[in-house]
Structures are given as C-alpha cells and as structure tokens.
Protein backbone atom coordinates (compact mmCIF):
# COMPACT_ATOMS: atom_id res chain seq x y z
CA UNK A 1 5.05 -9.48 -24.38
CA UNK A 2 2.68 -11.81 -26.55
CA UNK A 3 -0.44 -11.26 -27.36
CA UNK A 4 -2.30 -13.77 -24.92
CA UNK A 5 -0.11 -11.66 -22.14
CA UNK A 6 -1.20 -8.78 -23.08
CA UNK A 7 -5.21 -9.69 -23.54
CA UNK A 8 -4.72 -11.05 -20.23
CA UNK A 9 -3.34 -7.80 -18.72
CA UNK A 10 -6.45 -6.12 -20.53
CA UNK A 11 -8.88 -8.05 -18.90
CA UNK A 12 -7.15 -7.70 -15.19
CA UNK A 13 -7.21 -4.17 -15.95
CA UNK A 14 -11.15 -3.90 -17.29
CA UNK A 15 -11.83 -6.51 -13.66
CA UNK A 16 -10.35 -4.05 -11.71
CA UNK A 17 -11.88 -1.00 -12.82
CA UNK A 18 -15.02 -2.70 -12.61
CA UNK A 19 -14.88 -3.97 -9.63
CA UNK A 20 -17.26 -1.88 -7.01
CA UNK A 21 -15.81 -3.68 -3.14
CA UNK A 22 -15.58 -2.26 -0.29
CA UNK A 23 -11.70 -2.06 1.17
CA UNK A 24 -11.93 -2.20 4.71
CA UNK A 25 -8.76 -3.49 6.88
CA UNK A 26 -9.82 -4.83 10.38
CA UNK A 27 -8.39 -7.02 13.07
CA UNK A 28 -8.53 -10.62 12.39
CA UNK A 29 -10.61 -10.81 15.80
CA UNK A 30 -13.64 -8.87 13.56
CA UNK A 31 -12.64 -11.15 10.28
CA UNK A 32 -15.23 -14.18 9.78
CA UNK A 33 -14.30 -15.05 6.38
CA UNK A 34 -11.46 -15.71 3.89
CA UNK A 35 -10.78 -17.14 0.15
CA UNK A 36 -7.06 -18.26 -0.30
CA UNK A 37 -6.42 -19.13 -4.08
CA UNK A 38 -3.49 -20.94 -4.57
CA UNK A 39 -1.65 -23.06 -7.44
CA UNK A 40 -0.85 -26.63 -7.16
CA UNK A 41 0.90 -29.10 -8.52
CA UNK A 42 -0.82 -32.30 -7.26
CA UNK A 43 -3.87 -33.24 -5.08
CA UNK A 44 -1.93 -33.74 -1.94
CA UNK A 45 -0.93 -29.75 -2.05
CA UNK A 46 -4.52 -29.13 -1.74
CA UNK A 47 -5.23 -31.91 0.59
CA UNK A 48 -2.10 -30.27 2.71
CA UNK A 49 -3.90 -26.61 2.43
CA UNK A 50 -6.93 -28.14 3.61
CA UNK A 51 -5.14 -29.83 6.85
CA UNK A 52 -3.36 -26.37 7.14
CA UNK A 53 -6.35 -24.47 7.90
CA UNK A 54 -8.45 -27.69 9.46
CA UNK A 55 -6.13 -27.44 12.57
CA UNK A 56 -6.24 -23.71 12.98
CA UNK A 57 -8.80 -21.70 11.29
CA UNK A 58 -7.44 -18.89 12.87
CA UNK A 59 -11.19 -17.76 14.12
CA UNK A 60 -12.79 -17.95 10.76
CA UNK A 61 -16.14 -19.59 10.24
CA UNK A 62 -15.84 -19.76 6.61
CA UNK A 63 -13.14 -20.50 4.64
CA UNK A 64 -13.03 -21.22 1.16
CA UNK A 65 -9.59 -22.60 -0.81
CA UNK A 66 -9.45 -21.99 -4.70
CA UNK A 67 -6.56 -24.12 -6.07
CA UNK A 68 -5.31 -23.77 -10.00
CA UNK A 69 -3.51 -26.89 -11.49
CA UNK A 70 -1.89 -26.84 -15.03
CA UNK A 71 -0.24 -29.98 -14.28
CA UNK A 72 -0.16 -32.71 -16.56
CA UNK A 73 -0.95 -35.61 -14.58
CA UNK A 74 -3.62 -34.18 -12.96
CA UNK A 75 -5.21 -32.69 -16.20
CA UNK A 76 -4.71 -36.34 -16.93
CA UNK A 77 -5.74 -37.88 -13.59
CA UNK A 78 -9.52 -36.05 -13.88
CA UNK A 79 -10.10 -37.79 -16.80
CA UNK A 80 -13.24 -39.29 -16.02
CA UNK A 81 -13.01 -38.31 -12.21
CA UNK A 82 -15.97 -36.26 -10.48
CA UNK A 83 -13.98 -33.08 -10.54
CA UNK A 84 -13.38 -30.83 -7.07
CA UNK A 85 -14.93 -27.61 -7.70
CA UNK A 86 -12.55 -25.81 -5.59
CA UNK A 87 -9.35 -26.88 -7.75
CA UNK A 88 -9.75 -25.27 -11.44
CA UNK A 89 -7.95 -27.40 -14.42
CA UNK A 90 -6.45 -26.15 -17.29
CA UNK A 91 -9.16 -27.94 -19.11
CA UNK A 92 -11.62 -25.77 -17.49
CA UNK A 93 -9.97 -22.60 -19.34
CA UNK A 94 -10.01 -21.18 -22.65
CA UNK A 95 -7.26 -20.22 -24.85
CA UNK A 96 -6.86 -17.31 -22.59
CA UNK A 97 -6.58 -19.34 -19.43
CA UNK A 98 -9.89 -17.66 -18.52
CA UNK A 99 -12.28 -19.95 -16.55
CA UNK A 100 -14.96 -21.69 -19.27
CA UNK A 101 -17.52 -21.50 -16.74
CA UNK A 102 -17.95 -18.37 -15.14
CA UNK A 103 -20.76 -19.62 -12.84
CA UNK A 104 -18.37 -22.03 -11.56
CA UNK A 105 -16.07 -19.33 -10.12
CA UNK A 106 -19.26 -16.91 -9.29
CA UNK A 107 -19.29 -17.97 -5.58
CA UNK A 108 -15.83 -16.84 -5.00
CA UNK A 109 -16.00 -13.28 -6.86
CA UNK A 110 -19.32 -12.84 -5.89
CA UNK A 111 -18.96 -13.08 -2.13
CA UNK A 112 -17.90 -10.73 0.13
CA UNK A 113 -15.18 -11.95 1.78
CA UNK A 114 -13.44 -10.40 4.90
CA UNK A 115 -10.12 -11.10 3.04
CA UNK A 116 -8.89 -13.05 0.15
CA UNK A 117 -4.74 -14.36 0.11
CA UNK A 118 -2.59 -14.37 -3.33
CA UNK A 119 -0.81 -17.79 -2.58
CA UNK A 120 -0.47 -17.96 -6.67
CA UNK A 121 3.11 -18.81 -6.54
CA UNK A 122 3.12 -19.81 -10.61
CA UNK A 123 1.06 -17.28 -11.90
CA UNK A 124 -1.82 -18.98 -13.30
CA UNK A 125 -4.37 -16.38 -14.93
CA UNK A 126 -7.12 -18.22 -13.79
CA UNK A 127 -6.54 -17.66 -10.02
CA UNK A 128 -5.37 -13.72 -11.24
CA UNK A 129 -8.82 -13.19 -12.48
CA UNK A 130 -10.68 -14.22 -9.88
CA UNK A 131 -8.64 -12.89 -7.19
CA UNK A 132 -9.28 -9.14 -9.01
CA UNK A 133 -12.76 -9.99 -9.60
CA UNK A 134 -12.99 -11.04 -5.92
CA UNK A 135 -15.53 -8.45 -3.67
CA UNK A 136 -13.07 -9.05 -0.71
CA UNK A 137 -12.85 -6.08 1.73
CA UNK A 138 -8.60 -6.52 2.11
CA UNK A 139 -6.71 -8.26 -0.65
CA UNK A 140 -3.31 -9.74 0.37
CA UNK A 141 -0.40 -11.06 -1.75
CA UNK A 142 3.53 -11.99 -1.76
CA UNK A 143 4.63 -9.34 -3.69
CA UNK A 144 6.54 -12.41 -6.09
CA UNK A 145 5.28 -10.31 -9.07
CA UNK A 146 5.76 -6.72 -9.96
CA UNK A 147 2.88 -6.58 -12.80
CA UNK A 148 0.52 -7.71 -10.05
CA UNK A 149 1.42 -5.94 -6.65
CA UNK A 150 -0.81 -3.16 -7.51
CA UNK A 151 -4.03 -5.40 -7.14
CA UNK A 152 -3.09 -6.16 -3.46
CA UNK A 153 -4.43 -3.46 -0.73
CA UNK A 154 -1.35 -5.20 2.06
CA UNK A 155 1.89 -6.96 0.23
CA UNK A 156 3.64 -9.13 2.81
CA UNK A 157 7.55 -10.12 1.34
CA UNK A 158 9.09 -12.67 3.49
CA UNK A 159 12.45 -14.11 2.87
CA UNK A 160 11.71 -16.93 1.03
CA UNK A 161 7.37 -16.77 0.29
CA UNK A 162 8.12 -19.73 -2.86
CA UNK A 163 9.53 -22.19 -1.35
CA UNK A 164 7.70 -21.50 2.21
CA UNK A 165 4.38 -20.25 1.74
CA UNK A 166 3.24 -21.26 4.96
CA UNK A 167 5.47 -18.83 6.91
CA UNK A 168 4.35 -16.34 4.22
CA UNK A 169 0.79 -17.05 6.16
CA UNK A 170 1.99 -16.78 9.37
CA UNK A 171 2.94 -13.41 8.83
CA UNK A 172 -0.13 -12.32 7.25
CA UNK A 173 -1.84 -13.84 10.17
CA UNK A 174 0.42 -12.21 12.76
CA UNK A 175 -0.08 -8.61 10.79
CA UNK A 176 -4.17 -8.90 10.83
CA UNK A 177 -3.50 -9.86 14.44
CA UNK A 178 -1.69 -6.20 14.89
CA UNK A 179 -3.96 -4.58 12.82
CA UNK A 180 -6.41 -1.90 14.36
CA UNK A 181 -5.64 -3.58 17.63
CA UNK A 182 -7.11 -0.31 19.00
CA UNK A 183 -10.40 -0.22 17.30
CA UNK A 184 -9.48 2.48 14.71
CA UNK A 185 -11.49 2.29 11.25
C-alpha cells in the first residue's frame, strides 16, 4: 500500500467516525429519497442512469445521481464545456482524488437521504468519500471490495454486480420491497 492509499484510507476512516446519521432501514413504500453515486466512463452511462430511474423511480420523489469520471476523453471533452454538477472530473480533485470543492459535493453529504447506493464499480475515492460522508439513514453497496464493505449498513452480492449493475439494483429494490413489510422499526 502507497502512501496516497493509505491517506485515503485515513480520511474514510476520520469521515466515518465523524459522521453523526441516523441508520434507520424501512420499506421502500416509507423511502422518499435516494443518492446513487456511480462511476462512468462516458456521458451516455450517465445519460443511461438517468433514463434508468426516469421510467421507474421506484416511488421516490427525489432522486439525486452522483457520477465520478477519470476518463480521458471526457476530462478532455469538458474542456471548455459548462460542466454537470452531478458528474465529478478528475480535474475537480486534488492529488488525493479528494473533491477541490467541497461545497460542490455539500448537497449530497449534507442531506438526509432515505438511502444512498455504492454503484462505484472502479473505485474512485471521490465517490468513496462522499458516500461515507453521506447523512443517509441505510447505506447499500456490492460488496466488490473488501476494504470498503464495512461502510455499507445492507451488502447485496449478485452473480455478476460489474458487468450488470442494473440487476444489482433490482435486487436492492426487491430487498427494500421485503423489508419491514410488517411495520417493525
């Protein structure tokens, strides 16, 4: 382990601890709002996460997507571009791959979402941090990553969560579904 991996493990750690939320794990029927944060490799896998939850959004009256992008060509393609300040670049990091701008990322740690969804497939720090920082009452993830499963309250492991993430959802949709079905708190 490097040193950037291991400053990086500090500050997930220090997050953590510091984080105050409430965990809470209801039925999706009581859920109203979620933050998915996700990497991508181009625009169109955000523009297909947005169409993913514009046909079904599965009762929720606010939704939020955070994408994370170390991809050359987009890096390149925002040159000059009015940025999408749901989608952080690696430009918008520091040497850490910590966002630049904490502001920036303060409406998605600061608000107290129902629920918040690892879909980080590549790992990207950026998306870790605020994910941990996140006040979300249930915190959800894949389980792809040993170091990180202990920051998720529910890990869901489906056969093949990579290269499908959108079954990976389905499930985690299907379990809130089951979830305190009888009321229980």
């Amino acid at each position: 382990m490097g040193l950037k991996s291991y400053l990086q493990r500090q500050i997930i750690q220090k997050e953590n601890r510091l984080n105050s939320r409430q965990k809470a794990m209801r039925n999706l029927s009581e859920m109203k709002s979620a933050l998915i944060v996700c990497s991508i490799n181009t625009i169109q896998e955000y523009d297909e996460w947005l169409n993913y939850f514009e046909d079904d959004r599965k009762g929720l009256e606010k939704l939020d997507i955070l994408a994370c992008s170390k991809s050359k060509e987009m890096n390149g393609a925002i040159e000059g571009a009015v940025l999408n300040p749901n989608i952080i670049f690696e430009k918008q990091t520091n040497w850490l791959e910590k966002p630049k701008n904490l502001n920036y990322i303060e409406k998605f740690t600061d608000y107290k979402y129902d629920i918040v969804i690892d879909l980080n497939i590549n790992g990207f720090f950026a998306l870790d941090y605020v994910f941990v920082k996140s006040k979300a009452a249930l915190k959800i993830g894949q389980g792809l990553r040993d170091d990180f499963n202990t920051y998720y309250d529910l890990c869901i492991k489906t056969n093949d969560s990579k290269n499908q993430p959108k079954l990976f959802l389905d499930q985690v949709f299907y379990y809130l579904q089951q979830m305190n079905k009888n009321g229980h708190k």
